[in-house]
Structures are given as C-alpha cells and as structure tokens.
C-alpha atoms as a PDB file:
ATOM      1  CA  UNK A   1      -4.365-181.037 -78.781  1.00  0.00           C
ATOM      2  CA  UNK A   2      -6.803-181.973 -76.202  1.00  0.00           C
ATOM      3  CA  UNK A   3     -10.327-181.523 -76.884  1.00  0.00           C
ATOM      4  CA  UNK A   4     -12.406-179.323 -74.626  1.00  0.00           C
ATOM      5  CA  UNK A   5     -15.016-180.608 -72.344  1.00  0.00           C
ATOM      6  CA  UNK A   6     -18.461-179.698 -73.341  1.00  0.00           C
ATOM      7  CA  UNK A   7     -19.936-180.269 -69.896  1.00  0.00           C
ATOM      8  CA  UNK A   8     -20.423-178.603 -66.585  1.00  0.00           C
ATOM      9  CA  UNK A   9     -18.457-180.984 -64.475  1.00  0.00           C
ATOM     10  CA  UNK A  10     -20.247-179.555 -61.213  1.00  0.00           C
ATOM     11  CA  UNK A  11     -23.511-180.652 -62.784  1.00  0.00           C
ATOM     12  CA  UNK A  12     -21.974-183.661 -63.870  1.00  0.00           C
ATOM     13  CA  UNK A  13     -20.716-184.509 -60.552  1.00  0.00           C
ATOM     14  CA  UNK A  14     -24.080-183.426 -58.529  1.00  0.00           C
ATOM     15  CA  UNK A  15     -25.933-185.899 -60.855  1.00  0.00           C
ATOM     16  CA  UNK A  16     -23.587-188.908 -59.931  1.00  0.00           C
ATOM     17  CA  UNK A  17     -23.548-188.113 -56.434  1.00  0.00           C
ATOM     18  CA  UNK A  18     -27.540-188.140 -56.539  1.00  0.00           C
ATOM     19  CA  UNK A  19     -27.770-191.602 -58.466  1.00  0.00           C
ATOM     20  CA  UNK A  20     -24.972-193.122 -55.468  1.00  0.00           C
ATOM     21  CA  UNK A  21     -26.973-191.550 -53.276  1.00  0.00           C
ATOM     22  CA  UNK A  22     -30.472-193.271 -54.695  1.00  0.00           C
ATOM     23  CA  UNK A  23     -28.863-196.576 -55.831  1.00  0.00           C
ATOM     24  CA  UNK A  24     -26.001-197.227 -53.652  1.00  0.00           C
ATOM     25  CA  UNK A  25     -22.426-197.648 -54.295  1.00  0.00           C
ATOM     26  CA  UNK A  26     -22.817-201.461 -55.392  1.00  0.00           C
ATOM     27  CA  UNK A  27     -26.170-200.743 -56.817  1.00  0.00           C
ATOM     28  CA  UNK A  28     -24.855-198.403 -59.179  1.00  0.00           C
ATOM     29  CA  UNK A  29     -23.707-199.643 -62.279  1.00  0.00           C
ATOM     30  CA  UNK A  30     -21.660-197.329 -65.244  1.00  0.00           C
ATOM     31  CA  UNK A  31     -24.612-197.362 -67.208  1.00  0.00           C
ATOM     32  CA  UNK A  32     -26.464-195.945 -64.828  1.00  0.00           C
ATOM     33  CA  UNK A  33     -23.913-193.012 -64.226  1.00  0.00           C
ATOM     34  CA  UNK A  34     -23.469-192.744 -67.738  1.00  0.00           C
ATOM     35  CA  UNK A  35     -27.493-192.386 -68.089  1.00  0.00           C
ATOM     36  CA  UNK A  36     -27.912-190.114 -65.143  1.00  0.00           C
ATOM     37  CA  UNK A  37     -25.133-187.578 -65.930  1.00  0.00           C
ATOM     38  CA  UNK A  38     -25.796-187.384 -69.962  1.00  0.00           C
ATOM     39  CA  UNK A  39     -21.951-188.839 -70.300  1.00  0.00           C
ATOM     40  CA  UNK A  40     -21.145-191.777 -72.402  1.00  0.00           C
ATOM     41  CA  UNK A  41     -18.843-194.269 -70.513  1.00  0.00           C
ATOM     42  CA  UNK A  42     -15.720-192.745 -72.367  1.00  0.00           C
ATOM     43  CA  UNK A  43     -16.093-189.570 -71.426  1.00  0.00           C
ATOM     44  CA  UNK A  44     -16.866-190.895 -68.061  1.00  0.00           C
ATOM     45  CA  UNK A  45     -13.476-192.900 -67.801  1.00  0.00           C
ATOM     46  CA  UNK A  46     -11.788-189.873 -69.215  1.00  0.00           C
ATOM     47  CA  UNK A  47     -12.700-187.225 -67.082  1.00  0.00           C
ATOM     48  CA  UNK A  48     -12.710-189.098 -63.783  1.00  0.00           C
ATOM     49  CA  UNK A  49     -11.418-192.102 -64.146  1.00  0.00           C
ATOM     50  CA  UNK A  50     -13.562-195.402 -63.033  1.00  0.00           C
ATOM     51  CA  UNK A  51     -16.171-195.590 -60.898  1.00  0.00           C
ATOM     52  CA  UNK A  52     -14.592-196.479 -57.237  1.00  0.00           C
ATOM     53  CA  UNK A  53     -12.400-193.353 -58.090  1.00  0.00           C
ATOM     54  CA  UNK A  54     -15.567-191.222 -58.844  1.00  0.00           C
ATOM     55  CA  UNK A  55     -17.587-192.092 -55.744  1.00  0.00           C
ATOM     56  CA  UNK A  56     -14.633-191.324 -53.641  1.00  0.00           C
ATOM     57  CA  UNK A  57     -14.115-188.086 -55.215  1.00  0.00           C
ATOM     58  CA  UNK A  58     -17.767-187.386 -54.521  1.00  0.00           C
ATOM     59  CA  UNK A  59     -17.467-188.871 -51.209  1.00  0.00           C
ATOM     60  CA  UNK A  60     -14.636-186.564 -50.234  1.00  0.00           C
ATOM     61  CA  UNK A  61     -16.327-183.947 -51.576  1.00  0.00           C
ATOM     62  CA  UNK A  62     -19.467-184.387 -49.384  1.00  0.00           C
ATOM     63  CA  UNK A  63     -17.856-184.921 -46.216  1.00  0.00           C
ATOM     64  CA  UNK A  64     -15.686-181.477 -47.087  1.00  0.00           C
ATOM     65  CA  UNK A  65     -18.834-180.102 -47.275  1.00  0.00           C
ATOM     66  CA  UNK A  66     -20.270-181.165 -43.775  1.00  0.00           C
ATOM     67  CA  UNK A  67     -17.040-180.351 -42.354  1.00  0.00           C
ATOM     68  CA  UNK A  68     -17.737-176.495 -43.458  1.00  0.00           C
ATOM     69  CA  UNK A  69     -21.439-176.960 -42.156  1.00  0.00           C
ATOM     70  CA  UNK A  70     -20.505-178.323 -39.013  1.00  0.00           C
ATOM     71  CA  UNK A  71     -17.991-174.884 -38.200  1.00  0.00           C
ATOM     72  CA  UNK A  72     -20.576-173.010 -39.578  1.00  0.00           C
ATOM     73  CA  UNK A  73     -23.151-173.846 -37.080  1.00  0.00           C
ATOM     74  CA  UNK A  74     -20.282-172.823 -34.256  1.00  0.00           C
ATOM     75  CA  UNK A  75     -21.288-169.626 -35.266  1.00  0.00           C
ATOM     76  CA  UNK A  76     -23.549-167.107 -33.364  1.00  0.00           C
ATOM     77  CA  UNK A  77     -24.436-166.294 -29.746  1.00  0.00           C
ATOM     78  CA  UNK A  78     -24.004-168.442 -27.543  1.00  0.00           C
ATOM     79  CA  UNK A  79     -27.458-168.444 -25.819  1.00  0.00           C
ATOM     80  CA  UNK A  80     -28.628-170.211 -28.905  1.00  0.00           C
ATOM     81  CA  UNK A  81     -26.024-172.952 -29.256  1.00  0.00           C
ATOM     82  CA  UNK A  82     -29.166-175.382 -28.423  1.00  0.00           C
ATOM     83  CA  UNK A  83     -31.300-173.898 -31.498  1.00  0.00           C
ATOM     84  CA  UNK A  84     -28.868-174.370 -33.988  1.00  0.00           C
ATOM     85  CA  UNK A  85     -28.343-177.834 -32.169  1.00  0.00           C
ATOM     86  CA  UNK A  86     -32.158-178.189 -32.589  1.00  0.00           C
ATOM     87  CA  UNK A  87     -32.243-177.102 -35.934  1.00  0.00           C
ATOM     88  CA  UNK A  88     -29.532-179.351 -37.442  1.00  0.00           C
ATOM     89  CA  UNK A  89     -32.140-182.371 -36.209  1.00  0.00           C
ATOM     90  CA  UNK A  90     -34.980-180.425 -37.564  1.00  0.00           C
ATOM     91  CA  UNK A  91     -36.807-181.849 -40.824  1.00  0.00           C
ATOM     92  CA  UNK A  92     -38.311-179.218 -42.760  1.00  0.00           C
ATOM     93  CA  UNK A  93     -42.344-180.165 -41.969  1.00  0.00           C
ATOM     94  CA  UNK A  94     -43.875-177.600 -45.228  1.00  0.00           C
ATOM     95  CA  UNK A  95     -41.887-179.946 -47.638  1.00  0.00           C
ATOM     96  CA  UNK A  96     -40.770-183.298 -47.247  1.00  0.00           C
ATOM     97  CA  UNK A  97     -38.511-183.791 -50.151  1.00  0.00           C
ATOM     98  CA  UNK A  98     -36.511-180.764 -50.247  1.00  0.00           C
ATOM     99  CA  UNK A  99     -33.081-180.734 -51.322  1.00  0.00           C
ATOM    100  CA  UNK A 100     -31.582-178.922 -48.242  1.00  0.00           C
ATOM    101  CA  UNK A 101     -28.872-181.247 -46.894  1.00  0.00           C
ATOM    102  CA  UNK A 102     -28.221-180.784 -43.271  1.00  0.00           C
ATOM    103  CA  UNK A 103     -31.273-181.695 -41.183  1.00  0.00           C
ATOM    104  CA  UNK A 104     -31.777-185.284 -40.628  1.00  0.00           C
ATOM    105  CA  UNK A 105     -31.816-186.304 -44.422  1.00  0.00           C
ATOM    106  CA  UNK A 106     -28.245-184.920 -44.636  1.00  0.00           C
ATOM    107  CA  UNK A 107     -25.353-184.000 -42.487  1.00  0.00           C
ATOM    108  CA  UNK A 108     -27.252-181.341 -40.893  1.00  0.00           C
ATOM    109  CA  UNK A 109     -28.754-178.957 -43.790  1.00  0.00           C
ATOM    110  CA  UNK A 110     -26.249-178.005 -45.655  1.00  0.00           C
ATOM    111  CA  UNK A 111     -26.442-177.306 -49.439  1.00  0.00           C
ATOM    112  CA  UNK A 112     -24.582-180.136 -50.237  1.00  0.00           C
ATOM    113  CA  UNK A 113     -27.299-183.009 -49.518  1.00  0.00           C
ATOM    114  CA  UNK A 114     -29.940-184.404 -51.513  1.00  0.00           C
ATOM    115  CA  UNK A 115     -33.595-184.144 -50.981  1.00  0.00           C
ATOM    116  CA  UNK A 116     -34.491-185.672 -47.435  1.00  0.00           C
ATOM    117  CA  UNK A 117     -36.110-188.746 -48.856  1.00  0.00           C
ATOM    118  CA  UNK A 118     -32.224-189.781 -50.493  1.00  0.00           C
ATOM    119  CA  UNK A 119     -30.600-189.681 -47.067  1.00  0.00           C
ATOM    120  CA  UNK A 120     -27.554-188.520 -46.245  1.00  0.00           C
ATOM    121  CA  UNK A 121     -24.660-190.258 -48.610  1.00  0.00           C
ATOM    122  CA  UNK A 122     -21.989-190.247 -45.602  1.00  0.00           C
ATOM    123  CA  UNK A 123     -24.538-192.287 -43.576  1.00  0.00           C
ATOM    124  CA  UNK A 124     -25.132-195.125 -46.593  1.00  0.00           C
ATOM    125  CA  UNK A 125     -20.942-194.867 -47.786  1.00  0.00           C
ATOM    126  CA  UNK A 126     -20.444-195.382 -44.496  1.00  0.00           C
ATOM    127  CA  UNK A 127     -22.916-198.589 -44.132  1.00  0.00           C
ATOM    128  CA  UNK A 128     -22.149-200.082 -47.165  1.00  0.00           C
ATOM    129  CA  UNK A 129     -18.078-199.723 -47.857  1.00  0.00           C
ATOM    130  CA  UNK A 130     -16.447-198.317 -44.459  1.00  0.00           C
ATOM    131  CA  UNK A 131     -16.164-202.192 -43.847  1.00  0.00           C
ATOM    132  CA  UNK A 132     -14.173-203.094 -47.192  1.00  0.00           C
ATOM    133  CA  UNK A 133     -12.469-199.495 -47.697  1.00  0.00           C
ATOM    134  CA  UNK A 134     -10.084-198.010 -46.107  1.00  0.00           C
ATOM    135  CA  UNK A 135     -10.113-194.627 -47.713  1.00  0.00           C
ATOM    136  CA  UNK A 136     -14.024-194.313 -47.424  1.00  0.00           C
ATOM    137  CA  UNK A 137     -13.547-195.459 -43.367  1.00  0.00           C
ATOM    138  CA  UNK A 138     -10.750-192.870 -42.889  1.00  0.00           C
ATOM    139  CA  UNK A 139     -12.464-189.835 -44.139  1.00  0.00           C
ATOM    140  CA  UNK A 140     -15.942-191.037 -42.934  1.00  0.00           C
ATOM    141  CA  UNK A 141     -15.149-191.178 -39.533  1.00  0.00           C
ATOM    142  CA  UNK A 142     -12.705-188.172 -39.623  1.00  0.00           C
ATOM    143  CA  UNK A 143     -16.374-186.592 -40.494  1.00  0.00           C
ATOM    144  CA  UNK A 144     -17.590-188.255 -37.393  1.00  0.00           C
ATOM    145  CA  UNK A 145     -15.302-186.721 -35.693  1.00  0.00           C
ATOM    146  CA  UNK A 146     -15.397-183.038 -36.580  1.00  0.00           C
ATOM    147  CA  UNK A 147     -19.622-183.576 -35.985  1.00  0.00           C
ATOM    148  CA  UNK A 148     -18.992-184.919 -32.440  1.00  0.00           C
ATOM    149  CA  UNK A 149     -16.368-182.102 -31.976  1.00  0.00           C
ATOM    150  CA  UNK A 150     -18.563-179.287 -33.157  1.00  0.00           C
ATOM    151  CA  UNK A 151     -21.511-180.562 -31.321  1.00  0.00           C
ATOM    152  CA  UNK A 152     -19.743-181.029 -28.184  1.00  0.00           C
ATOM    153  CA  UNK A 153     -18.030-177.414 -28.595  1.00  0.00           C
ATOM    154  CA  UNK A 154     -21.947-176.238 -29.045  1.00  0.00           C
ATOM    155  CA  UNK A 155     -22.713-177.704 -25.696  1.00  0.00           C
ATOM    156  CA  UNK A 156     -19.818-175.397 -24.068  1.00  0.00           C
ATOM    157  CA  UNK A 157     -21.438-172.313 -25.362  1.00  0.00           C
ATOM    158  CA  UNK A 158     -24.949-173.608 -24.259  1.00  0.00           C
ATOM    159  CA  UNK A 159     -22.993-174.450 -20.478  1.00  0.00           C
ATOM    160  CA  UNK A 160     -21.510-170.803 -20.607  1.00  0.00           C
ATOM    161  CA  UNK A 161     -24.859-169.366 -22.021  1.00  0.00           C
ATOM    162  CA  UNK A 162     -26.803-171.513 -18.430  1.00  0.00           C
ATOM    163  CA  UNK A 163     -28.760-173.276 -20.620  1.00  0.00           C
ATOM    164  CA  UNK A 164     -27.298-176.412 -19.993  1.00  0.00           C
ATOM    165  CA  UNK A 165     -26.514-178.205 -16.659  1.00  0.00           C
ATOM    166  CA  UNK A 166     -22.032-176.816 -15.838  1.00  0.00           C
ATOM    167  CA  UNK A 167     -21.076-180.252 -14.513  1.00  0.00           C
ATOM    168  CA  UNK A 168     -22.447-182.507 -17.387  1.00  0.00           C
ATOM    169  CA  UNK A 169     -19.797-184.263 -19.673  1.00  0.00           C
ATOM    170  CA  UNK A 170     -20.344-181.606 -22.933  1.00  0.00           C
ATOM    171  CA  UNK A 171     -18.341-184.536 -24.774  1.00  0.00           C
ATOM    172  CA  UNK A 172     -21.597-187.114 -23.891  1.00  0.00           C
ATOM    173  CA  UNK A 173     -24.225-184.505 -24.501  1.00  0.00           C
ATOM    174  CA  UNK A 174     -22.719-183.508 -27.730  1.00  0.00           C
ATOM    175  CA  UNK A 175     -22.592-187.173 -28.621  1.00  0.00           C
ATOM    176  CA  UNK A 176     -26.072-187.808 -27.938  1.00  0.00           C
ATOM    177  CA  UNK A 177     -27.068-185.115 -30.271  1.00  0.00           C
ATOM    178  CA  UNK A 178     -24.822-187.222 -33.552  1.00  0.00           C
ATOM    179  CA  UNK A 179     -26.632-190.517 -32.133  1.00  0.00           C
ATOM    180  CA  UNK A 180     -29.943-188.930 -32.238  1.00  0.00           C
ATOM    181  CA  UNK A 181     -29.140-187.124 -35.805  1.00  0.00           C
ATOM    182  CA  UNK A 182     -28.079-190.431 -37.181  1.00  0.00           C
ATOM    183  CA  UNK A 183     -30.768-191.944 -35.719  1.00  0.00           C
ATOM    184  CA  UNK A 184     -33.361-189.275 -37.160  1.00  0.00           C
ATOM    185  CA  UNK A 185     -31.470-190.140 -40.953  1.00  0.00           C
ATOM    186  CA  UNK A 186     -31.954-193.348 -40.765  1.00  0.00           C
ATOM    187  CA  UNK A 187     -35.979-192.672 -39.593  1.00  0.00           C
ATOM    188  CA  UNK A 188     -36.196-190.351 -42.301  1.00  0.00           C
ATOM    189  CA  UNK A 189     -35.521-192.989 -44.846  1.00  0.00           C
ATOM    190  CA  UNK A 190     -38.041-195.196 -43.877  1.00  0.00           C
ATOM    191  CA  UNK A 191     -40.520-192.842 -44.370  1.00  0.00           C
ATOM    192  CA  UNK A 192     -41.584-191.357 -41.171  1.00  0.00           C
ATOM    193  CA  UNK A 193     -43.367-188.328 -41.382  1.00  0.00           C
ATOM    194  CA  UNK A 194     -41.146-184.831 -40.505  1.00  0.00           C
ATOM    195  CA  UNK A 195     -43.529-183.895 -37.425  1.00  0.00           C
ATOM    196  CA  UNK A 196     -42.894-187.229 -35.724  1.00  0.00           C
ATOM    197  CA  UNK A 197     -39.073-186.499 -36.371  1.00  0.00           C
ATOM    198  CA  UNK A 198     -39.058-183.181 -35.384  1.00  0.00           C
ATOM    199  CA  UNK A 199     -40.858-184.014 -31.813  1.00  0.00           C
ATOM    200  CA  UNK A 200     -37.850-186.532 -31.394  1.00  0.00           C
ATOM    201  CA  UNK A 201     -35.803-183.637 -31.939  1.00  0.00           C
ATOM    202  CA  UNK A 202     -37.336-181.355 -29.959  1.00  0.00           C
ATOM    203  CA  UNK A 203     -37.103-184.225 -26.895  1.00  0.00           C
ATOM    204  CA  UNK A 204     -33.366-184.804 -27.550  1.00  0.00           C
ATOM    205  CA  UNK A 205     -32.578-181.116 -27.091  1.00  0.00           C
ATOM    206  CA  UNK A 206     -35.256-180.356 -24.524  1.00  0.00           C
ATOM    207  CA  UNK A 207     -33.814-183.209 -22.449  1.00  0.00           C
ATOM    208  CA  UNK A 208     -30.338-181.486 -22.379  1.00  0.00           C
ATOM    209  CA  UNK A 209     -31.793-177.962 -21.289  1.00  0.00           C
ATOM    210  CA  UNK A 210     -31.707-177.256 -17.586  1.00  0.00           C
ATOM    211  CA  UNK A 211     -35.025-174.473 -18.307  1.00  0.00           C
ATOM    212  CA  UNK A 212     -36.624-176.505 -21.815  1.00  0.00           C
ATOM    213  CA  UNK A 213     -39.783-174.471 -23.393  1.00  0.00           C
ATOM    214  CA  UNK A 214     -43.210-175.807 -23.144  1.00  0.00           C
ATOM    215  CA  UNK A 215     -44.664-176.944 -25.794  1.00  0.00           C
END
C-alpha cells in the first residue's frame, strides 16, 4: 500500500515555482528544489517526476493562470476598458516587492505571480528555453496570444465606449499595450523604481486615448 503524502503539494509547488522563478530554469539545480520546498530528492522524483517535468508543470500552470487573468480583465464597463488596460501596466508604488502577479512584475496582477522584484516566470521560460523547447514555446506563445487577444478585445470596448480613436487598428493598439507590459517586466527587473514605471504606463495608455486626463 502506498504511503500517504505528508505535504501540501500546492505549497510545495508555489515554492518551486518561486526558486525557477529566482534562479532560472538552468540555474536551478535539484538540490536547490529539494532545499526550497522541504522535499528530499526522492520524494521529489516521486511525486513529480524530474525536474524538466516539474518546471513544465509549473509552467503550464502559470500561463493557465494568466489566461484566467487576462478574461478576467474583459470584464466590466466598457468606458473603463483603458483603466483596467492601465492598471495591468501599473506597479504597485506603496510596496515594491509585493507578491501580486499581474502588473508589470507578472502577467498583469494576478495571484499567481511572485513578488515584482522575481519577474514574471512566462517572460524568463520564455527567454531562456522557448528556443530549445518545444512544449515551453507552444504554450508560451499560446499565452501571447490570448494577452494580445484580450488586450486588443479591450481596445473595442474603449472604441465603442469613444475613448479611443473608431478607425485605429484595435489589433496594433492592443499590441502596443503587451510590448509596453513586457517592456515594463523587463524594467522592473532591473530595478527601476515603480513611479518611473507607472509614468511609462500612464504615457502608453494616455497616448491611445482620443480625450487622455491631465496629469
């Protein structure tokens, strides 16, 4: 008879996805999964098999997760399609290294992501394996996809709302926004500070607004 687990494997899982996250896929070795999640390498192996297999599970996982975010944010009026817009690029100013997931230092802030200083893993699995792995290419960019699809589908409503100029491509628009999120990420890692970010924001969003606020 099989022994029961005497672990929380969502805890367990959260942990490993925060040390890939911190160390990169390459940069993280079994012993340092097996340190950060409390696991010995056994009961590593045995509940989820080796390590390519575990950051793909976690990568999954975490692009699932954005996936949910991004419909989420389709959500709401429609004469504030550009504030949610503006508040997926947003960096939380009052604290820096929160763990809330979806603003620049995640996939917009869902509660999936790690605290904004990690970055967003989809962003670093993408830059470090999408190259050499084919399953980590295919789901990252069917990611991609659903944000440039929910982006561009928050342009419409801001087009129906007036807000934005009627005969602009929403498709380019709702582009720009992903380029300037991912752009934003990879700021946020480098240590700029969240005002500077969210003025960049602000400017991306303002610059698609036929009527912008002063500020």
């Amino acid at each position: 008879m099989a022994r029961p687990r005497k672990f929380d494997e969502h805890d367990v899982v959260l942990a490993a996805r925060r040390q890939f996250t911190e160390t990169g896929y390459h940069g993280t070795s079994v012993e340092d999964l097996s340190r950060s999640t409390g696991l010995s390498k056994g009961s590593l192996y045995g509940a989820f098999g080796d390590k390519e297999t575990l950051f793909r599970r976690i990568f999954d996982e975490y692009c699932t997760a954005s996936d949910e975010s991004a419909a989420a944010r389709l959500e709401g009026p429609e004469e504030q399609a550009l504030e949610r817009l503006r508040d997926w690029l947003h960096s939380p100013e009052d604290d820096p290294g929160s763990d809330t997931g979806t603003g620049p230092g995640g996939v917009g802030d869902d509660p999936l992501h790690g605290p904004r200083r990690l970055g967003c893993l989809l962003a670093k699995g993408t830059a470090e394996l999408a190259w050499t792995d084919e399953v980590v290419a295919a789901r990252s960019l069917a990611t991609f996809e659903v944000l440039f699809d929910s982006c561009r589908r928050l342009v419409e409503q801001a087009q129906r709302a007036g807000l934005v100029d009627p005969a602009a491509d929403p498709a380019v628009l709702g582009g720009l926004v992903v380029a300037t999120h991912r752009g934003l990420e990879a700021l946020t890692e480098a240590g700029v500070d969240a005002g500077t970010l969210n003025r960049i924001a602000d400017a991306a969003i303002d610059g698609i607004a036929l009527d912008p606020p002063r500020r």
